[in-house]
N, C-alpha and C. Protein backbone atom coordinates (compact mmCIF):
# COMPACT_ATOMS: atom_id res chain seq x y z
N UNK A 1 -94.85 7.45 51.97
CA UNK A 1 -94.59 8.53 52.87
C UNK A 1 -93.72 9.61 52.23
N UNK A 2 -93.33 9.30 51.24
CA UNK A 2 -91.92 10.22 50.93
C UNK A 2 -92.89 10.85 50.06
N UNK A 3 -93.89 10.46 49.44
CA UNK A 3 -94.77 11.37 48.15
C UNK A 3 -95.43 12.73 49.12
N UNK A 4 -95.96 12.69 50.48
CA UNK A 4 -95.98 13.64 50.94
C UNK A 4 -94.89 14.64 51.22
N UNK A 5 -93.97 14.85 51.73
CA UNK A 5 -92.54 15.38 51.83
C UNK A 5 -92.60 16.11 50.45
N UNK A 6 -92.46 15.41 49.48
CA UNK A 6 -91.80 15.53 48.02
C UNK A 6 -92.63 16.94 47.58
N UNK A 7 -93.95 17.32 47.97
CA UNK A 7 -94.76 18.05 47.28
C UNK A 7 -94.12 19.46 48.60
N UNK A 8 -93.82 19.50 49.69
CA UNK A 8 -93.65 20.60 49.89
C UNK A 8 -92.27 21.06 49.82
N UNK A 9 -92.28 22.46 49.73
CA UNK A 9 -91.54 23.45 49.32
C UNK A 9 -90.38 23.62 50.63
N UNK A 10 -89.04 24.03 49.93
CA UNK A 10 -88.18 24.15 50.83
C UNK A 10 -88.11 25.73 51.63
N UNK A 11 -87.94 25.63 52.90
CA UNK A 11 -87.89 27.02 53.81
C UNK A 11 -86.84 27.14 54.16
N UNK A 12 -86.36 28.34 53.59
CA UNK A 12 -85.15 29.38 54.07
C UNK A 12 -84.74 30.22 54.93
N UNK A 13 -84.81 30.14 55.79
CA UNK A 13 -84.86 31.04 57.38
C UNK A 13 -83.04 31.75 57.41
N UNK A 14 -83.55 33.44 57.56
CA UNK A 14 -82.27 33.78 57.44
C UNK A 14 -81.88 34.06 58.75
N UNK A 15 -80.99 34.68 59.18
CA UNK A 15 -79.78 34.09 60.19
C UNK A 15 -80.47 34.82 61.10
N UNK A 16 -81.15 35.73 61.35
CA UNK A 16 -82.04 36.36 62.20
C UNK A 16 -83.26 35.51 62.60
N UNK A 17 -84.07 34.64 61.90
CA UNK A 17 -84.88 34.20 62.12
C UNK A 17 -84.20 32.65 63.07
N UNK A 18 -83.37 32.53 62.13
CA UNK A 18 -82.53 31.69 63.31
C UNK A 18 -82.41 31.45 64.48
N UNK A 19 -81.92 32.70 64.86
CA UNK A 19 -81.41 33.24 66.17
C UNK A 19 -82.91 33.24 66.92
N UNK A 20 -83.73 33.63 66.51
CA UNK A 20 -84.98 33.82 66.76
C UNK A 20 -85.39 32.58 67.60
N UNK A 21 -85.24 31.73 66.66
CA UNK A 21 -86.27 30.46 67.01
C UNK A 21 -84.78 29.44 68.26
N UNK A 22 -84.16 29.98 68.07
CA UNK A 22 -82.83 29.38 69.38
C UNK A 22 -83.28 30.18 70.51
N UNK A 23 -83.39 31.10 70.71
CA UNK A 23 -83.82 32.03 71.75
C UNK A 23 -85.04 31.32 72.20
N UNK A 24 -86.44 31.37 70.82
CA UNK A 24 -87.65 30.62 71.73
C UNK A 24 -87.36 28.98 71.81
N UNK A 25 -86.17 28.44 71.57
CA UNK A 25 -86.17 27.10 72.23
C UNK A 25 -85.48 27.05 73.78
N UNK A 26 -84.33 27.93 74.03
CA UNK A 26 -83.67 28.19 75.34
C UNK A 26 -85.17 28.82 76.43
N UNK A 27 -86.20 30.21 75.70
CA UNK A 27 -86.62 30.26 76.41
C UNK A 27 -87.88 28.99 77.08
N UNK A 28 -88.51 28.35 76.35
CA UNK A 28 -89.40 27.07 76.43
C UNK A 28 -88.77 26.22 77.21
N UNK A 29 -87.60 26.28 76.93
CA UNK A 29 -86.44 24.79 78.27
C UNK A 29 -86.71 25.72 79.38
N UNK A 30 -86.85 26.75 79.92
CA UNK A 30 -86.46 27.68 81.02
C UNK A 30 -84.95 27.89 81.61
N UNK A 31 -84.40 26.64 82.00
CA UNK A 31 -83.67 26.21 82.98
C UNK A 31 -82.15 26.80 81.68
N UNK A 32 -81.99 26.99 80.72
CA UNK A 32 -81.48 26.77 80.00
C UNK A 32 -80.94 28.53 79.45
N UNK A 33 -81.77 29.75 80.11
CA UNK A 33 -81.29 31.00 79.30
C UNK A 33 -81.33 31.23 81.10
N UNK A 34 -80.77 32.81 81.28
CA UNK A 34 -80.57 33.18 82.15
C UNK A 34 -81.88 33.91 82.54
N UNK A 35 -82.68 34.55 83.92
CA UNK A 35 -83.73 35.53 84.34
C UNK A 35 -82.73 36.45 83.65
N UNK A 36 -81.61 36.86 84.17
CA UNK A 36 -81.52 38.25 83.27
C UNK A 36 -81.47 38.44 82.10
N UNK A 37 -81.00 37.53 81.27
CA UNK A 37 -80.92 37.45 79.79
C UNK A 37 -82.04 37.63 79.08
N UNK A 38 -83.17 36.78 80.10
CA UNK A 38 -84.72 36.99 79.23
C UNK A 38 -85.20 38.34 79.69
N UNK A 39 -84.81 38.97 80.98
CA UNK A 39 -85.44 40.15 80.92
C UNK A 39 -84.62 41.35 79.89
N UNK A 40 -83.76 41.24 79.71
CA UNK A 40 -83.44 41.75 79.17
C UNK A 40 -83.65 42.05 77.58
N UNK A 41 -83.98 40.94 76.88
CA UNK A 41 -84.78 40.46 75.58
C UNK A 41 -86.10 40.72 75.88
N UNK A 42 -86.73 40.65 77.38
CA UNK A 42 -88.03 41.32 77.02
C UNK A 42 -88.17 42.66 76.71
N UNK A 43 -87.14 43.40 77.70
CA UNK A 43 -87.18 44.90 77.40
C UNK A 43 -87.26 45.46 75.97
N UNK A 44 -86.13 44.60 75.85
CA UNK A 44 -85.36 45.42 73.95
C UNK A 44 -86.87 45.06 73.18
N UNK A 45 -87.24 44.21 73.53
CA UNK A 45 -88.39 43.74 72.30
C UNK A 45 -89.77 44.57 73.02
N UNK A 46 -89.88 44.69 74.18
CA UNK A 46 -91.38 45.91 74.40
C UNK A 46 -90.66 47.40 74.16
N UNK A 47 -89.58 47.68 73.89
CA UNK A 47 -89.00 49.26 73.37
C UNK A 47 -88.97 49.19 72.08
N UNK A 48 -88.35 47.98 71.04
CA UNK A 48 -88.26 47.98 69.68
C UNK A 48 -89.36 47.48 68.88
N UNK A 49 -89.89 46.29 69.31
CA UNK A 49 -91.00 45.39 68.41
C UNK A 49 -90.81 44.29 67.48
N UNK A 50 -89.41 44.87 66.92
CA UNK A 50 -89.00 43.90 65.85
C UNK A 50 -88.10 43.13 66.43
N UNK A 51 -88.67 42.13 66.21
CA UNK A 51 -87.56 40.66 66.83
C UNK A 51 -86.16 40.83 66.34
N UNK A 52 -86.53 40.86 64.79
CA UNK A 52 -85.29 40.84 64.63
C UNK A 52 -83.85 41.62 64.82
N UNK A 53 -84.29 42.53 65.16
CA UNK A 53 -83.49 44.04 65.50
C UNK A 53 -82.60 43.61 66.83
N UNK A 54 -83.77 42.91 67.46
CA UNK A 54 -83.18 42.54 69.17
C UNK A 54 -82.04 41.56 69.07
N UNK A 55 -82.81 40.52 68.04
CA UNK A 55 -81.55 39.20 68.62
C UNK A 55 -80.37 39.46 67.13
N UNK A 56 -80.56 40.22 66.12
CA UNK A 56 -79.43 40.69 65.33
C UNK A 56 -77.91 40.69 65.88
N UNK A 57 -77.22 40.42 65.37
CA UNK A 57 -75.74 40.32 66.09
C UNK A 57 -75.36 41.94 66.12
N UNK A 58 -74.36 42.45 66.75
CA UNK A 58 -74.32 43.65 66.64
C UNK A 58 -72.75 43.53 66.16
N UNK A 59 -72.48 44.35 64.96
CA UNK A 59 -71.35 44.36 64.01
C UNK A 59 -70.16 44.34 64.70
N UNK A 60 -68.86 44.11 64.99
CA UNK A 60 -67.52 44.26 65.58
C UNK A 60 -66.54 45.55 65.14
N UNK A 61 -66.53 46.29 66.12
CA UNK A 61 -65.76 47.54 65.16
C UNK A 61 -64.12 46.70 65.24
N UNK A 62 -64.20 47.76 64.03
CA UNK A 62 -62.74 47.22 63.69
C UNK A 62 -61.57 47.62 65.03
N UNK A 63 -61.37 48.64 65.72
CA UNK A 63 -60.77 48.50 66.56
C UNK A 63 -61.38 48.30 67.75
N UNK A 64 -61.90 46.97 68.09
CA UNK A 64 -62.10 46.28 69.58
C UNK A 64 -61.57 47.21 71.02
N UNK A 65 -62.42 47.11 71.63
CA UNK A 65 -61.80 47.51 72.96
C UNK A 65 -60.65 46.75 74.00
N UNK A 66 -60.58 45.52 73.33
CA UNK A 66 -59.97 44.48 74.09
C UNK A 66 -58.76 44.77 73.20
N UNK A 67 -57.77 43.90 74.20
CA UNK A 67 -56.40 44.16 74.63
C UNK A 67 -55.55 43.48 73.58
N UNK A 68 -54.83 43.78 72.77
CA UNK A 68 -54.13 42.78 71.74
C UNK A 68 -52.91 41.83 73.28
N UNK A 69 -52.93 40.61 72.52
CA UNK A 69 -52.26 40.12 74.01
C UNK A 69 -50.76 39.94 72.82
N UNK A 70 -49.80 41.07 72.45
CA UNK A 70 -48.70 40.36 72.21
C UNK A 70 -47.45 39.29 73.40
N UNK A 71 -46.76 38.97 73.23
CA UNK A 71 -45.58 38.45 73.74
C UNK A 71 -45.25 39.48 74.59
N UNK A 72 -45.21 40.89 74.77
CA UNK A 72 -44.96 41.64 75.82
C UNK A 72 -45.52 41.86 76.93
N UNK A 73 -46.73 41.85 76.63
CA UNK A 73 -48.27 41.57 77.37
C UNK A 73 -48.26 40.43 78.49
N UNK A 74 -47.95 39.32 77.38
CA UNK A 74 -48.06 38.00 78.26
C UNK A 74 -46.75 38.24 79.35
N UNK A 75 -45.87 38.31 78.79
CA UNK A 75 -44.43 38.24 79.39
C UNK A 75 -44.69 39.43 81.05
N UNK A 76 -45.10 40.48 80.81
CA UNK A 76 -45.15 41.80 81.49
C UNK A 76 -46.70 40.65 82.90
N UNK A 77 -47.86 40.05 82.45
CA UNK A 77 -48.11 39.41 83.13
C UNK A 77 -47.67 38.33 83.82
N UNK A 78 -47.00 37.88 83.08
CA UNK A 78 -46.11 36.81 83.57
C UNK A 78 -45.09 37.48 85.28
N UNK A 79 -44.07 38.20 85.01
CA UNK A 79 -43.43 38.46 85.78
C UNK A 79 -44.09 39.19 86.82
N UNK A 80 -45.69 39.98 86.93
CA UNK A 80 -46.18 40.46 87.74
C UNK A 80 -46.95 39.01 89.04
N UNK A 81 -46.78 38.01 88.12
CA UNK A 81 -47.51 36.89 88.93
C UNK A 81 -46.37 36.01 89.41
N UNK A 82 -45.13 36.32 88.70
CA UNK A 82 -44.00 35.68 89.89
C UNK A 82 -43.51 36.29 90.72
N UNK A 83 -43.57 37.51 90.97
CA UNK A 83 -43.35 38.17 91.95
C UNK A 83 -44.50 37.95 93.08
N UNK A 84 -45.68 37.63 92.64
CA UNK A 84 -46.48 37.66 93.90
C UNK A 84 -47.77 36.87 93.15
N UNK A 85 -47.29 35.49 93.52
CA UNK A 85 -48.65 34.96 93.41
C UNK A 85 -50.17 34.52 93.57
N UNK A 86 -50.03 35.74 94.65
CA UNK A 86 -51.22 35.30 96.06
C UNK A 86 -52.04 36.24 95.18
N UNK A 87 -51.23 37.58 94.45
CA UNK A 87 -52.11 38.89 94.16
C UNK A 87 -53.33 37.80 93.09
N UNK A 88 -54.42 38.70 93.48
CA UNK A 88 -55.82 39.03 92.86
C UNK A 88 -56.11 39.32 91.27
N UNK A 89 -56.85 38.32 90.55
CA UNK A 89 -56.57 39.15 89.17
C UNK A 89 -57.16 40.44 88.53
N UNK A 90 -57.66 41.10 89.55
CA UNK A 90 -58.35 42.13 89.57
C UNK A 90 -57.01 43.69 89.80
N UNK A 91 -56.35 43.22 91.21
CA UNK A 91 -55.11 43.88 91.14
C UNK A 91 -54.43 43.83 89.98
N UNK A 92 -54.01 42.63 89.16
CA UNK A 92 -52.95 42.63 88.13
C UNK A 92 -53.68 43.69 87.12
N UNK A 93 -55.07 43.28 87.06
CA UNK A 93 -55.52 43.85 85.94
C UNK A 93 -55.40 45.67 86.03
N UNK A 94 -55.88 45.55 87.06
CA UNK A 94 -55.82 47.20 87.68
C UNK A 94 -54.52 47.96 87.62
N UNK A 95 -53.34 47.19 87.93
CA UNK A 95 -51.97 47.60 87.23
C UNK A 95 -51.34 47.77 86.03
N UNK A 96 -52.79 46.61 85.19
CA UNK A 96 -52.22 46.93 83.60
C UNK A 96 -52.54 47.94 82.94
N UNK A 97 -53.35 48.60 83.69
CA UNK A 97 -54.57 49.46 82.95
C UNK A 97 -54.01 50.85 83.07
């Protein structure tokens, strides 16, 4: 059994094609990707064509939109939630902003 194996060639699938074939295993489970997630992968892919373009990671800019959380941050949340712990984290957030 191993003399069959032995004669074929090794396949290299790069990180796109990857992603590729994870996507068509989540979508084949069904239960397993979201309706919106797949419609949404259908769109990008009937506007673009190329698979790979769609499920490509999209690069991280160097300055993120998200919040550096130093020690002041935490601390400044901190004391907004002992003063009132009932508040909403939508309020806190809305005060940080």
């Amino acid at each position: 059994m191993r003399d069959v194996y032995s004669n074929l060639e090794e396949i290299v699938f790069s990180v796109e094609e990857r992603r590729c074939a994870v996507v068509a295993i989540l979508v084949s489970m069904k239960d397993m990707i979201s309706n919106s997630e797949l419609s949404r992968l259908r769109k990008s892919l009937e506007d673009c064509k190329d698979p790979r373009k769609v499920i490509s990671r999209v690069p991280r800019l160097e300055l993120s939109a998200r919040k550096v959380r130093d020690m002041d941050f935490v601390n400044k949340v901190q004391e907004i939630i002992d003063e009132d712990p009932s508040r909403s984290l939508s309020t806190i957030a809305e005060e940080l902003e």
